[in-house]
C-alpha atoms as a PDB file:
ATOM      1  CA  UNK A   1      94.559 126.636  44.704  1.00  0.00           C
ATOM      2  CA  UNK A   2      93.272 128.807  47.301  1.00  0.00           C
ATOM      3  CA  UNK A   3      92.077 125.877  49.116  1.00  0.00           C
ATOM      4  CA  UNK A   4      95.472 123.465  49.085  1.00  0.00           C
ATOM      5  CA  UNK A   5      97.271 127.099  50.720  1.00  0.00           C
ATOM      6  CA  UNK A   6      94.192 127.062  53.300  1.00  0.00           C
ATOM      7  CA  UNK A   7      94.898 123.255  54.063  1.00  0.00           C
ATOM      8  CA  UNK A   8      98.736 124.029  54.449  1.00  0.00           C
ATOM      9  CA  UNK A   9      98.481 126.675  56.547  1.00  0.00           C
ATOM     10  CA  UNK A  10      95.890 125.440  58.526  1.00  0.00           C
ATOM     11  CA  UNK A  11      98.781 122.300  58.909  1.00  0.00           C
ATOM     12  CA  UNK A  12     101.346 124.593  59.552  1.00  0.00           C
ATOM     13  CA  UNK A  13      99.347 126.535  62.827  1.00  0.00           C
ATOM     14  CA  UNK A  14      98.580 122.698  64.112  1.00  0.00           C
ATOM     15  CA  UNK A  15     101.948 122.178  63.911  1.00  0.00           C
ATOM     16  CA  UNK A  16     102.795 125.119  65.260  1.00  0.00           C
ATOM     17  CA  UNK A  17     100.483 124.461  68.552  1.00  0.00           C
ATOM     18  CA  UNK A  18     102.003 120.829  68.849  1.00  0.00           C
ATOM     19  CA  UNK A  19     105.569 122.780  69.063  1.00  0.00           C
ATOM     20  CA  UNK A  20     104.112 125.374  72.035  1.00  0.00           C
ATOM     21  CA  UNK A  21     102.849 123.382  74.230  1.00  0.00           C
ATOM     22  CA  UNK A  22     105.607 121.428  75.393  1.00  0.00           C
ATOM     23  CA  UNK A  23     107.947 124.343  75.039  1.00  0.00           C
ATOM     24  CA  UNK A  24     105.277 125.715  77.714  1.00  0.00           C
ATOM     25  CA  UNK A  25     105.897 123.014  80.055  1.00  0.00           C
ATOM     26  CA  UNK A  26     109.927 122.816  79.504  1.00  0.00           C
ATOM     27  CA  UNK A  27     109.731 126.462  80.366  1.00  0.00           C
ATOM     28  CA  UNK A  28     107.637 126.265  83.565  1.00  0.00           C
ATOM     29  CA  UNK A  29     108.136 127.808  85.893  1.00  0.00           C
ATOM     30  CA  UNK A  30     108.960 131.323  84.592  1.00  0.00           C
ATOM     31  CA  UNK A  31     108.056 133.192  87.845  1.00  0.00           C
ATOM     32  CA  UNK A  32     107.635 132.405  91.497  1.00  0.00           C
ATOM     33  CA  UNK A  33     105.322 130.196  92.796  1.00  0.00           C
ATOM     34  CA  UNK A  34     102.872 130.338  95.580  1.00  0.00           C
ATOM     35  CA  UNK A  35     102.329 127.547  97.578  1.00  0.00           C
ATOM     36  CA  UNK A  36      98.491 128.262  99.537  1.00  0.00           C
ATOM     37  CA  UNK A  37      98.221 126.695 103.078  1.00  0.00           C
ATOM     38  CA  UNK A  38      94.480 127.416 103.617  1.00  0.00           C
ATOM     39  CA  UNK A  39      95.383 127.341 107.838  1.00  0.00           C
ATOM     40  CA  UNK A  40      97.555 129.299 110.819  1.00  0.00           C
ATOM     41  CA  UNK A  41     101.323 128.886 110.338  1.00  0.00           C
ATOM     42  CA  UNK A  42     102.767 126.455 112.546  1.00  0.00           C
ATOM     43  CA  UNK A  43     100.542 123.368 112.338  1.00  0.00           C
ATOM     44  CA  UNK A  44     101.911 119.956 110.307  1.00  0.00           C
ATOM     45  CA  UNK A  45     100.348 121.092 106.839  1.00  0.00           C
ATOM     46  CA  UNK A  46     102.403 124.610 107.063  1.00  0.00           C
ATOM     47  CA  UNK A  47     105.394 122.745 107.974  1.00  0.00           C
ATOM     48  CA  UNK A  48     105.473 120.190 105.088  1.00  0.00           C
ATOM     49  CA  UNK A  49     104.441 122.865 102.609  1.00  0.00           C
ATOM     50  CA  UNK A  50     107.809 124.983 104.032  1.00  0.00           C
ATOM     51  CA  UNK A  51     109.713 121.930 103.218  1.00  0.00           C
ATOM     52  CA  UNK A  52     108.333 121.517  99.906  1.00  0.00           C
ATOM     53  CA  UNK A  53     109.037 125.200  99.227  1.00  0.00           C
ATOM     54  CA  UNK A  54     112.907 124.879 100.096  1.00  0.00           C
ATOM     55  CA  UNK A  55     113.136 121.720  97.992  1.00  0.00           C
ATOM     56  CA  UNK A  56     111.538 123.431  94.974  1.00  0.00           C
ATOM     57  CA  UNK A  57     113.738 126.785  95.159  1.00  0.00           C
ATOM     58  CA  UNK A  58     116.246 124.417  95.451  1.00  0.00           C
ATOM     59  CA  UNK A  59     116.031 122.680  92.595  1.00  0.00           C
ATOM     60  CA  UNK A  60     114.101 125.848  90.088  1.00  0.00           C
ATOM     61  CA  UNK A  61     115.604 129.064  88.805  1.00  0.00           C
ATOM     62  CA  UNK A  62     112.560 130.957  90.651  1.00  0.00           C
ATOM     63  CA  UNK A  63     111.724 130.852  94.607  1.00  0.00           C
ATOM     64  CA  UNK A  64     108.794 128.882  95.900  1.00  0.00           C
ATOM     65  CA  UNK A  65     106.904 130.714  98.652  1.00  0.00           C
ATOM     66  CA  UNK A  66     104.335 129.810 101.468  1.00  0.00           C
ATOM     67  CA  UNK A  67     101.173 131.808 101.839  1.00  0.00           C
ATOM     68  CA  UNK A  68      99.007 131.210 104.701  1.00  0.00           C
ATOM     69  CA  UNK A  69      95.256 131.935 103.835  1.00  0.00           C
ATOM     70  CA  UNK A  70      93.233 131.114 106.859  1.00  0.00           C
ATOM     71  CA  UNK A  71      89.689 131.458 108.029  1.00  0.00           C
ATOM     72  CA  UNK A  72      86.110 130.211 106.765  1.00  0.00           C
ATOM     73  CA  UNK A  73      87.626 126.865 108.053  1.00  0.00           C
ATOM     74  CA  UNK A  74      89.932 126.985 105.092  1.00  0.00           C
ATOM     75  CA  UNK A  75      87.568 128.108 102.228  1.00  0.00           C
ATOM     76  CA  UNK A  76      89.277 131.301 101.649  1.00  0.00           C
ATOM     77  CA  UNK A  77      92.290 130.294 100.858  1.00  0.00           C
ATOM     78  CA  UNK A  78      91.218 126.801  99.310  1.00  0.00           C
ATOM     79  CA  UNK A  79      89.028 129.401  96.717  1.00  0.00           C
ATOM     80  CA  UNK A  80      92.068 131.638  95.949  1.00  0.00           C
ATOM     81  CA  UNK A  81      93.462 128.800  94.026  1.00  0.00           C
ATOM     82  CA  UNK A  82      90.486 127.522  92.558  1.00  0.00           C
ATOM     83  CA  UNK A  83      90.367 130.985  90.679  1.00  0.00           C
ATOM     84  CA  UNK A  84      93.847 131.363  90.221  1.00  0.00           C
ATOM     85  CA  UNK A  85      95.378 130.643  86.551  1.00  0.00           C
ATOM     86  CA  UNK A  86      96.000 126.818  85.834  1.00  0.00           C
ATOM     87  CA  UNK A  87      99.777 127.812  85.123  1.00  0.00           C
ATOM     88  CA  UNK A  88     101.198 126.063  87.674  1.00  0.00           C
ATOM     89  CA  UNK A  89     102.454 129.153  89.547  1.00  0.00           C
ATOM     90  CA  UNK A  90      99.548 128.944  92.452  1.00  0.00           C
ATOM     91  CA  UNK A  91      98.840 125.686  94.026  1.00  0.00           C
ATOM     92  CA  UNK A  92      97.212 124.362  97.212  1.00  0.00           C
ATOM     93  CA  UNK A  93      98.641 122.465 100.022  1.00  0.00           C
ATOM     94  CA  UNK A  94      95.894 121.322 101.960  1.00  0.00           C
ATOM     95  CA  UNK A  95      94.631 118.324 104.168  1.00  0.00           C
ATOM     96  CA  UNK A  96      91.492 115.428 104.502  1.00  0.00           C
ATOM     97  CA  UNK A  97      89.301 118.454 105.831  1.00  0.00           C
ATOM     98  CA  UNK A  98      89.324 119.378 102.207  1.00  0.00           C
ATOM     99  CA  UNK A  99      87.158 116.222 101.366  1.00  0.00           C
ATOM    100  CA  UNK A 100      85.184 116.565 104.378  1.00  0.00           C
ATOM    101  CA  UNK A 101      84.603 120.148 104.148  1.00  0.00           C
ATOM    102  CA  UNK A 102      82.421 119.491 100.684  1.00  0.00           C
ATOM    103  CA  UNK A 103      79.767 117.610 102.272  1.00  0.00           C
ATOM    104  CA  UNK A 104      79.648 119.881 105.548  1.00  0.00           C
ATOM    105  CA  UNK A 105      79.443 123.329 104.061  1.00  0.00           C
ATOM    106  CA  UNK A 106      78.402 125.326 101.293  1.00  0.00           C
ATOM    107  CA  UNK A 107      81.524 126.222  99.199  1.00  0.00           C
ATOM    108  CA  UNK A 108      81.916 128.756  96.503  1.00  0.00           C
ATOM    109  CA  UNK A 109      83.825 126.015  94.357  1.00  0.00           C
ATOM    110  CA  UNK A 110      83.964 122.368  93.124  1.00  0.00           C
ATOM    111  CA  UNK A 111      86.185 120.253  95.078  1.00  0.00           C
ATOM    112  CA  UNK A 112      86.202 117.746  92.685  1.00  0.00           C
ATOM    113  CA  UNK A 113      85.859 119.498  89.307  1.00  0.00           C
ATOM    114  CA  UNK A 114      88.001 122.985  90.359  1.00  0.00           C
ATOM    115  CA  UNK A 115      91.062 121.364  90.731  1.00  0.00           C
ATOM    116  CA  UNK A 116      93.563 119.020  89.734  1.00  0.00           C
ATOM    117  CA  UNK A 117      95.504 116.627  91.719  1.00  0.00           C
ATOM    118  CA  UNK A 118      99.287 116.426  91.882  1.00  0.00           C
ATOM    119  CA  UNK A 119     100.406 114.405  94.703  1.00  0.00           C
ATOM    120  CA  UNK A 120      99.752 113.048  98.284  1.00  0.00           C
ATOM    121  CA  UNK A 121     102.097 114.452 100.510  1.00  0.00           C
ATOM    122  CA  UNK A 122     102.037 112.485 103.839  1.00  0.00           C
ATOM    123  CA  UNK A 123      99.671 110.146 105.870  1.00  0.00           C
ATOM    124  CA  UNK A 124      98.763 110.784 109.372  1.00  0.00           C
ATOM    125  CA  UNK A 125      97.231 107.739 111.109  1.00  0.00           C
ATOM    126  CA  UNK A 126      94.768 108.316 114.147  1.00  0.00           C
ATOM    127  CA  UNK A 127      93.997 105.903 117.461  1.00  0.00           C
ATOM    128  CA  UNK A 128      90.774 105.522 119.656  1.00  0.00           C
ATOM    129  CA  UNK A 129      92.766 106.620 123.089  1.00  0.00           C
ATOM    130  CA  UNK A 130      90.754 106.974 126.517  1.00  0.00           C
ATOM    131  CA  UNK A 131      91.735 108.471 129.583  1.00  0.00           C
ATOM    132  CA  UNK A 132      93.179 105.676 131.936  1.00  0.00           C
ATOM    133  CA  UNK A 133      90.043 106.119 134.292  1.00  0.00           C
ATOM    134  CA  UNK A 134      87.526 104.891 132.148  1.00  0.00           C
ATOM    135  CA  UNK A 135      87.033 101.153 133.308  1.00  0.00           C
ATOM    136  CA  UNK A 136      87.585  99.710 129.332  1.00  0.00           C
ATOM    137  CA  UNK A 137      90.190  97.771 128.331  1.00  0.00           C
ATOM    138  CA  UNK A 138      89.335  96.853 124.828  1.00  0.00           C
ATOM    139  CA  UNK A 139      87.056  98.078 121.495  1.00  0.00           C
ATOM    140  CA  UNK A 140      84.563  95.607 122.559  1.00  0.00           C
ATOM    141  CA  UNK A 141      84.473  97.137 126.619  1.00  0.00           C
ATOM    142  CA  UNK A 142      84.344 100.645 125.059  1.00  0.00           C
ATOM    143  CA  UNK A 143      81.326 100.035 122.718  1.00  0.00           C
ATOM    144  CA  UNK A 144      79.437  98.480 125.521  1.00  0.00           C
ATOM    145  CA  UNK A 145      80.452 101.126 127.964  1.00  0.00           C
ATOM    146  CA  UNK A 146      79.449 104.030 126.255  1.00  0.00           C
ATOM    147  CA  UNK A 147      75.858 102.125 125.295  1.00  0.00           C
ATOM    148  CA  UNK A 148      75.315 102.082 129.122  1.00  0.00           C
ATOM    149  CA  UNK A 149      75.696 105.473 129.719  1.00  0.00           C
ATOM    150  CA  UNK A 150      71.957 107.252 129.769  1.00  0.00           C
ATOM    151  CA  UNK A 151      73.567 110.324 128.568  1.00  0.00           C
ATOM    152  CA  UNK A 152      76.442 108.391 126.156  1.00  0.00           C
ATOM    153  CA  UNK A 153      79.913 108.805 126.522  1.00  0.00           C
ATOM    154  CA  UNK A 154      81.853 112.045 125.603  1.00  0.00           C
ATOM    155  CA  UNK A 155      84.621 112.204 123.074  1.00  0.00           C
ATOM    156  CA  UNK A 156      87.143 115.211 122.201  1.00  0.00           C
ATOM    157  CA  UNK A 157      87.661 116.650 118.635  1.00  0.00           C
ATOM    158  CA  UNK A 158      89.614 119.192 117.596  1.00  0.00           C
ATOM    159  CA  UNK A 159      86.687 121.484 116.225  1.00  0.00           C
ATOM    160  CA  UNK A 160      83.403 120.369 114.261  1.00  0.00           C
ATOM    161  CA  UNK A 161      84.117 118.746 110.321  1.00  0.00           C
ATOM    162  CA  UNK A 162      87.915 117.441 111.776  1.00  0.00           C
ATOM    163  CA  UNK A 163      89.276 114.114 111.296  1.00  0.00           C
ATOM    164  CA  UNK A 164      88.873 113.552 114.628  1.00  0.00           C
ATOM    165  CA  UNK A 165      85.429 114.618 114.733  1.00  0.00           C
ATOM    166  CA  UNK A 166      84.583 112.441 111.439  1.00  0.00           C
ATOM    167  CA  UNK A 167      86.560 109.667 112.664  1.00  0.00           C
ATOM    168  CA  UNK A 168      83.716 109.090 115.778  1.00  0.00           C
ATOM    169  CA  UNK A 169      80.931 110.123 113.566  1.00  0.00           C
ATOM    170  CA  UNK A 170      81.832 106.950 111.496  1.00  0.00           C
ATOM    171  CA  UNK A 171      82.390 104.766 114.581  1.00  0.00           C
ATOM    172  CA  UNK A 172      79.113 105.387 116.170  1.00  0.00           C
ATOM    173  CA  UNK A 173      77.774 104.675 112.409  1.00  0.00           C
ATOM    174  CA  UNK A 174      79.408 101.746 111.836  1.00  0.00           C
ATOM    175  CA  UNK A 175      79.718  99.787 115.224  1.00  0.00           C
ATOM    176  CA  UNK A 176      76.385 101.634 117.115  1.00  0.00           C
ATOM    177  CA  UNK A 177      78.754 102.804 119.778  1.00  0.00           C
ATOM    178  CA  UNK A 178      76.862 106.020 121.778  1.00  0.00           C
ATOM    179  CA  UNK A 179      79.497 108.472 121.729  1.00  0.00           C
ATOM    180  CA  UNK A 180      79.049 112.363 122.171  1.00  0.00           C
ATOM    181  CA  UNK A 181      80.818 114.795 120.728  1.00  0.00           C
ATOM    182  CA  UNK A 182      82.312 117.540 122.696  1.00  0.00           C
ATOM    183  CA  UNK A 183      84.369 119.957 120.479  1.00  0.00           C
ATOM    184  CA  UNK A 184      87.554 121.886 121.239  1.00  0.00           C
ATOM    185  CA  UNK A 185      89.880 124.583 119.613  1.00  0.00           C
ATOM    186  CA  UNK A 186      92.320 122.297 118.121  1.00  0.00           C
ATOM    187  CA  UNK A 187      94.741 119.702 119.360  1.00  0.00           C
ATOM    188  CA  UNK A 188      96.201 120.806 122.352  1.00  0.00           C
ATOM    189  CA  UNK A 189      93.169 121.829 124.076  1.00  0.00           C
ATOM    190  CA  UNK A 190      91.962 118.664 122.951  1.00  0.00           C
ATOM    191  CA  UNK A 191      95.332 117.366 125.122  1.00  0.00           C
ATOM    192  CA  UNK A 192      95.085 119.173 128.050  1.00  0.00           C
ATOM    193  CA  UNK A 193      91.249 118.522 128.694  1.00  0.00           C
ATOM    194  CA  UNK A 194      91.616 114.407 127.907  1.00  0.00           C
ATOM    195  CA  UNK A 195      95.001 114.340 129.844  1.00  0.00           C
ATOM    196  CA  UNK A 196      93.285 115.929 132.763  1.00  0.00           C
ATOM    197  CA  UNK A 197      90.373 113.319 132.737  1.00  0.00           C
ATOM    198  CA  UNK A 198      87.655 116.093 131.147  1.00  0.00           C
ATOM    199  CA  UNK A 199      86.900 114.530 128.354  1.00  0.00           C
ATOM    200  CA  UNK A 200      87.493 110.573 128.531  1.00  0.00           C
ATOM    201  CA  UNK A 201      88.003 109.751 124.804  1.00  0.00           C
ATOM    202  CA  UNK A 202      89.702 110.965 121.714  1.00  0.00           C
ATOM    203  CA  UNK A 203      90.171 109.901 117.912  1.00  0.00           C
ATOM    204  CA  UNK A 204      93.781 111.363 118.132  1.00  0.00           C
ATOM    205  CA  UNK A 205      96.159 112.231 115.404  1.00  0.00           C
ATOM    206  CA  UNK A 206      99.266 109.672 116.557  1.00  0.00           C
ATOM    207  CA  UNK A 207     102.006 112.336 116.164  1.00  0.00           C
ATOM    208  CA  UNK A 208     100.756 114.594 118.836  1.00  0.00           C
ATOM    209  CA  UNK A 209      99.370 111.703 121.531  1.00  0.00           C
ATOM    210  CA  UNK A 210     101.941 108.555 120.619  1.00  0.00           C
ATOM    211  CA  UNK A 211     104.282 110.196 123.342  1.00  0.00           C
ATOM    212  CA  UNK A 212     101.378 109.996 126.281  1.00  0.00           C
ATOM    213  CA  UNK A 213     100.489 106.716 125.237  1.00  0.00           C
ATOM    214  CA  UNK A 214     103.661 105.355 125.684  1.00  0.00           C
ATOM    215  CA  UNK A 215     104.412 107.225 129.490  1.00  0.00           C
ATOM    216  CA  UNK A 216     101.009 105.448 130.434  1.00  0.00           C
ATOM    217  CA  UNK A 217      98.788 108.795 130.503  1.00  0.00           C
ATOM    218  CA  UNK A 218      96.269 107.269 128.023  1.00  0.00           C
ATOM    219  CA  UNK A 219      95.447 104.231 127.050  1.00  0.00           C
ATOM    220  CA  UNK A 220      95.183 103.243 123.219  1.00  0.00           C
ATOM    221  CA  UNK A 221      92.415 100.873 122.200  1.00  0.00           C
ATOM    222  CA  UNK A 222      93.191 100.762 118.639  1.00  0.00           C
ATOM    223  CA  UNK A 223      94.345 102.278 116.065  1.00  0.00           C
ATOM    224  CA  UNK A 224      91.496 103.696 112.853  1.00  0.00           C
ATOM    225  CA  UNK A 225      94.198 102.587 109.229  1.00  0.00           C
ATOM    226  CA  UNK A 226      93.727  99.806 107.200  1.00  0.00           C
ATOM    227  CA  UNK A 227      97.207  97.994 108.583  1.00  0.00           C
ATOM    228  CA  UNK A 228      98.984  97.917 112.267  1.00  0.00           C
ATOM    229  CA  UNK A 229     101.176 101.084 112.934  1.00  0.00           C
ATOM    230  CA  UNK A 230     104.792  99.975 113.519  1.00  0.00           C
ATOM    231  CA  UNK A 231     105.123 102.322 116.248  1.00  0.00           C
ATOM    232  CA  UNK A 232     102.096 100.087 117.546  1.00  0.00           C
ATOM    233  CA  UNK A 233     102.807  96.802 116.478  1.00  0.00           C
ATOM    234  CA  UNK A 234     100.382  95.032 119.331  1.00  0.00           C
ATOM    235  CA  UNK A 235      97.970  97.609 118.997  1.00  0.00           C
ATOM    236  CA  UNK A 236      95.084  96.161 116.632  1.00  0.00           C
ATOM    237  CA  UNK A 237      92.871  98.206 114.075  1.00  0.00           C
ATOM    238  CA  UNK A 238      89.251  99.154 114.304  1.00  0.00           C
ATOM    239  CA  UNK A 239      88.303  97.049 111.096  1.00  0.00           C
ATOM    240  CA  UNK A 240      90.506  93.995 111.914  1.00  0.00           C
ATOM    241  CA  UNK A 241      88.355  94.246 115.975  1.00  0.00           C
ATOM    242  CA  UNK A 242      84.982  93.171 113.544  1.00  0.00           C
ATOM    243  CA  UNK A 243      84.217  96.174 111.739  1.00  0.00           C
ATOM    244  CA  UNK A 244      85.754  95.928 108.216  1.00  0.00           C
ATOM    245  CA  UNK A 245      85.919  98.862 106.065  1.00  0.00           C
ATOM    246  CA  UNK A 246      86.589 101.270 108.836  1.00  0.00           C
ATOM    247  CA  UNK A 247      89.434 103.453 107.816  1.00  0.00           C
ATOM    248  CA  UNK A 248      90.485 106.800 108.384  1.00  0.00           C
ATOM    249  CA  UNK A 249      94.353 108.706 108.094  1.00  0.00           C
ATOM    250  CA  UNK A 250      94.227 112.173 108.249  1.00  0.00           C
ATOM    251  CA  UNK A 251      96.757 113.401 104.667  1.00  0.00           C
ATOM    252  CA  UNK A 252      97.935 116.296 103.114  1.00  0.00           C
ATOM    253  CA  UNK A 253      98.552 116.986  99.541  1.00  0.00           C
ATOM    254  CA  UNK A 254      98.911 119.296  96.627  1.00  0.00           C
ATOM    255  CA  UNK A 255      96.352 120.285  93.913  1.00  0.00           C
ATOM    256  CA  UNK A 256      96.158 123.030  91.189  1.00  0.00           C
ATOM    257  CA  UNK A 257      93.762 124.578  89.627  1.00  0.00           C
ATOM    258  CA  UNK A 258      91.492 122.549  87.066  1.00  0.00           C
ATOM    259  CA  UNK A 259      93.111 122.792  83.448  1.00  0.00           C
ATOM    260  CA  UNK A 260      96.184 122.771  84.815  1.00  0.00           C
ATOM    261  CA  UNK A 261      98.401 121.156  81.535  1.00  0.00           C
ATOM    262  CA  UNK A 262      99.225 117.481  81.864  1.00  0.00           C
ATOM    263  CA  UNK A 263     102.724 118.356  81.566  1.00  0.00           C
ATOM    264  CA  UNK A 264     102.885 120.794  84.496  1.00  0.00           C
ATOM    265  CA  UNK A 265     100.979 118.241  86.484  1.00  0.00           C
ATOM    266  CA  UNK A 266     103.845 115.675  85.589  1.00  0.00           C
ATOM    267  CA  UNK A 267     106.881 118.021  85.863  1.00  0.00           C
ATOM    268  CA  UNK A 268     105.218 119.091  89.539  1.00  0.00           C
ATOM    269  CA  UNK A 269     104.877 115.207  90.774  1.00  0.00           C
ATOM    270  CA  UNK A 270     108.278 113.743  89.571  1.00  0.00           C
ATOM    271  CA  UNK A 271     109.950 117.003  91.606  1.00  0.00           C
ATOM    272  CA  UNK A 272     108.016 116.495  94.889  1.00  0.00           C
ATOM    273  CA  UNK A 273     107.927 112.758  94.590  1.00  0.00           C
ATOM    274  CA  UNK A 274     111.325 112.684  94.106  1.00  0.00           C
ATOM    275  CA  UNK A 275     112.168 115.446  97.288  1.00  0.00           C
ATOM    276  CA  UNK A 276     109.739 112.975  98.997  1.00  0.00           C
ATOM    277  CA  UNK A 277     112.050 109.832  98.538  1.00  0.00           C
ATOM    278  CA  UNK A 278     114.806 111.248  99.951  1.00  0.00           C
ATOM    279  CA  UNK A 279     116.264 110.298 103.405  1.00  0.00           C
ATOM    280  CA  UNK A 280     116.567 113.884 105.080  1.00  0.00           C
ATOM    281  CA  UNK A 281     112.853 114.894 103.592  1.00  0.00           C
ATOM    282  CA  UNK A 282     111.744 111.506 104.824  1.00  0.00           C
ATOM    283  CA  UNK A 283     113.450 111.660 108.185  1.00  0.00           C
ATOM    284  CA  UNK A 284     111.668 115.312 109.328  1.00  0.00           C
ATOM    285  CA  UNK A 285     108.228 114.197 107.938  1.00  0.00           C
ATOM    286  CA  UNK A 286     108.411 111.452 110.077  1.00  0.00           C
ATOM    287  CA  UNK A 287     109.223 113.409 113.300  1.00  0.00           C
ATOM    288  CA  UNK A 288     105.869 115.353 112.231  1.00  0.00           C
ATOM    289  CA  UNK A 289     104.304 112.143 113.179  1.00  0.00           C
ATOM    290  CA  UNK A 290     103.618 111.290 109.793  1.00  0.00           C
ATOM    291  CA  UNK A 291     104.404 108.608 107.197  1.00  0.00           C
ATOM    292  CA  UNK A 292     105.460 109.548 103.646  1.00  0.00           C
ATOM    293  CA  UNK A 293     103.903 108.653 100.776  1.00  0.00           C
ATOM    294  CA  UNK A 294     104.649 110.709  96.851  1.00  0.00           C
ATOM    295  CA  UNK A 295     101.587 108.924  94.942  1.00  0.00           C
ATOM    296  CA  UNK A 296     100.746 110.152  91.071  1.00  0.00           C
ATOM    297  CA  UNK A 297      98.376 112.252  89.901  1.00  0.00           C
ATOM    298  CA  UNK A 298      95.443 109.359  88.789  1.00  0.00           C
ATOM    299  CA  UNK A 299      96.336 107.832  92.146  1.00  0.00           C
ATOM    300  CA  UNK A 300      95.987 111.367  94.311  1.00  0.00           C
ATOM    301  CA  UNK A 301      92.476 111.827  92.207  1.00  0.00           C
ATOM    302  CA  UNK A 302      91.028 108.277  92.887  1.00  0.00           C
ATOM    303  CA  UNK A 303      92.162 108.408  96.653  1.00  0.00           C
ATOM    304  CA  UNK A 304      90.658 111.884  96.951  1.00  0.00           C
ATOM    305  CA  UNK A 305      87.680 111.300  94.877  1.00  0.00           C
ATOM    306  CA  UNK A 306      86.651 108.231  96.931  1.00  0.00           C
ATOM    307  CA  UNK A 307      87.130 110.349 100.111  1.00  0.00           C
ATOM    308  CA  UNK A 308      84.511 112.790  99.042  1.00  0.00           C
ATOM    309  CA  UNK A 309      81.952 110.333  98.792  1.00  0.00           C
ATOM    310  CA  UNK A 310      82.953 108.816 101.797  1.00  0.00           C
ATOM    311  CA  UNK A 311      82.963 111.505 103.793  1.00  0.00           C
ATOM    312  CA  UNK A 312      79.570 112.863 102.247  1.00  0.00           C
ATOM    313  CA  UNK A 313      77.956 109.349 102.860  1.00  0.00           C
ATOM    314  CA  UNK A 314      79.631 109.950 107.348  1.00  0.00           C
ATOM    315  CA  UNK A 315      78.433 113.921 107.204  1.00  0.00           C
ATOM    316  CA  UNK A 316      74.347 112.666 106.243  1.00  0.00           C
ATOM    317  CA  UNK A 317      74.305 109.410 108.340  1.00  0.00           C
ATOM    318  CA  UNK A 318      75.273 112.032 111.416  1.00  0.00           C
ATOM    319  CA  UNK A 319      72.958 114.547 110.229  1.00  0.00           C
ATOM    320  CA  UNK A 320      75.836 117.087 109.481  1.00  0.00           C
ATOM    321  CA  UNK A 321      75.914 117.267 105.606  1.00  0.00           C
ATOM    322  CA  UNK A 322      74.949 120.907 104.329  1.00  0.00           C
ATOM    323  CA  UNK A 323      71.640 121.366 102.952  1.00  0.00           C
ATOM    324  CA  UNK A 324      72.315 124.833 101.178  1.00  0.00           C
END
């Protein structure tokens, strides 16, 4: 007898749990919510996270805030959340130099296996652009160019482990170009040394160089995604020039912590996909200079997972993967 009562009320707490945890998730959130940009207010990434902010304490009973966590090039803030509770109350906003940053550096977590993916946010393509005094007038004139040069040919990033620093690493990997890397303090000292013929190319992020491109102060020689921009239709890609499998958009999106329920996970993506669909959210991400996207968790964790190991396999063929 004392056994059928143990089975039944062992039934009855199952039962009980199968009840809680979806009352968990229709309750979420019950507090406010911290949205972690690990970088300097201002910049693209801070901006989009605002807007997703707004949206949310739009839409929830509870506000939605922005937290800027800079410095240890965005492993301080990128570790609050990876130690922060999987409720769903602190989440990360962050960019590609998340995936690139965990082959360059030692990092005090997992990128892959501390945290859970929600969404892609946006898309940010990038273009090969040269000062218009460099005699080249195509991919094929630049490779050969910069093979000529005893010394190679400089390029600009925006600081060492960027996009735009990666982006060249895997160019001179992939096509034997002899570039050199000459790094900056972000984009527009980047700008100001290319535009006044100091540095004669950049991998540039399209929303902050399309504009001098198109008065004739660069020169674009193509442009590093997998399909034509339509702000460049004539422009062609790297990989479609001869060198397939070249690809590279600079993104943002939004992770939480691992163990992070499946059902906060889903609540979180249908509310920013759906902010992302509309024509006002779309319509300011694109004067960011960047192209929307709203993609589902399993997508967000292939796409990132296959940047990791792309990104690690770039960081050793240049010699920059971390060692520690």
């Amino acid at each position: 007898m004392q056994r059928i009562s143990a089975r039944v009320a062992m039934a009855l707490l199952v039962l009980s749990f199968a009840g809680v945890w979806p009352s968990l998730a229709q309750t979420y959130p019950n507090r406010q919510i911290e949205l972690v940009v690990p970088f300097v207010a201002g910049g693209t990434t801070d901006t989009v996270a605002r807007l997703i902010a707004q949206r949310l304490t739009d839409s929830w009973s509870f506000p939605v805030i922005v937290s800027n966590r800079p410095g240890g090039g965005s492993t301080i803030g990128t570790n609050q959340v990876a130690k922060a509770p999987p409720d769903g109350h602190t989440l990360l906003v962050t960019t590609i130099a998340f995936a690139i940053n965990a082959s360059l550096q030692k990092q005090p977590y997992d990128a892959v296996k501390d945290f859970t993916a929600i969404s892609e946010l946006a898309s940010i393509p990038l273009m090969l652009v040269v000062h218009p005094s460099l005699p080249v007038n195509s991919l094929k004139e630049f490779i050969e160019y910069s093979k000529a040069q005893p010394a190679g040919l400089d390029y600009a990033s925006s600081g060492p482990g960027t996009s735009t620093h990666l982006a060249a690493e895997m160019f001179n990997a992939m096509t034997g170009a002899k570039l050199v890397h000459v790094p900056f303090k972000g984009n527009a000292e980047v700008l100001n040394a290319l535009l006044g013929g100091h540095v004669k190319s950049h991998f540039a992020l399209t929303a902050s160089t399309l504009q001098h491109v198109r008065s004739g102060a660069l020169r674009v020689l193509a442009v590093t995604t997998e399909k034509r921009l339509p702000d460049l239709p004539d422009v062609p890609t790297v990989a479609e020039l001869g060198y397939p499998g070249y690809e590279i958009s600079s993104w943002q999106g939004v992770f939480a912590p691992a163990g992070t329920s499946k059902e906060i996970v889903g609540r979180l993506n249908a509310e920013i996909v759906t902010m992302l669909k509309t024509p006002e959210v779309q319509a300011r991400i694109t004067r960011e200079g960047a192209i929307p996207i709203g993609s589902s968790p399993e997508e967000f964790a292939v796409r990132f997972q296959n940047e990791v190991e792309k990104w690690a396999r770039v960081a050793k063929s240049a010699g920059l993967a971390s060692t520690q």
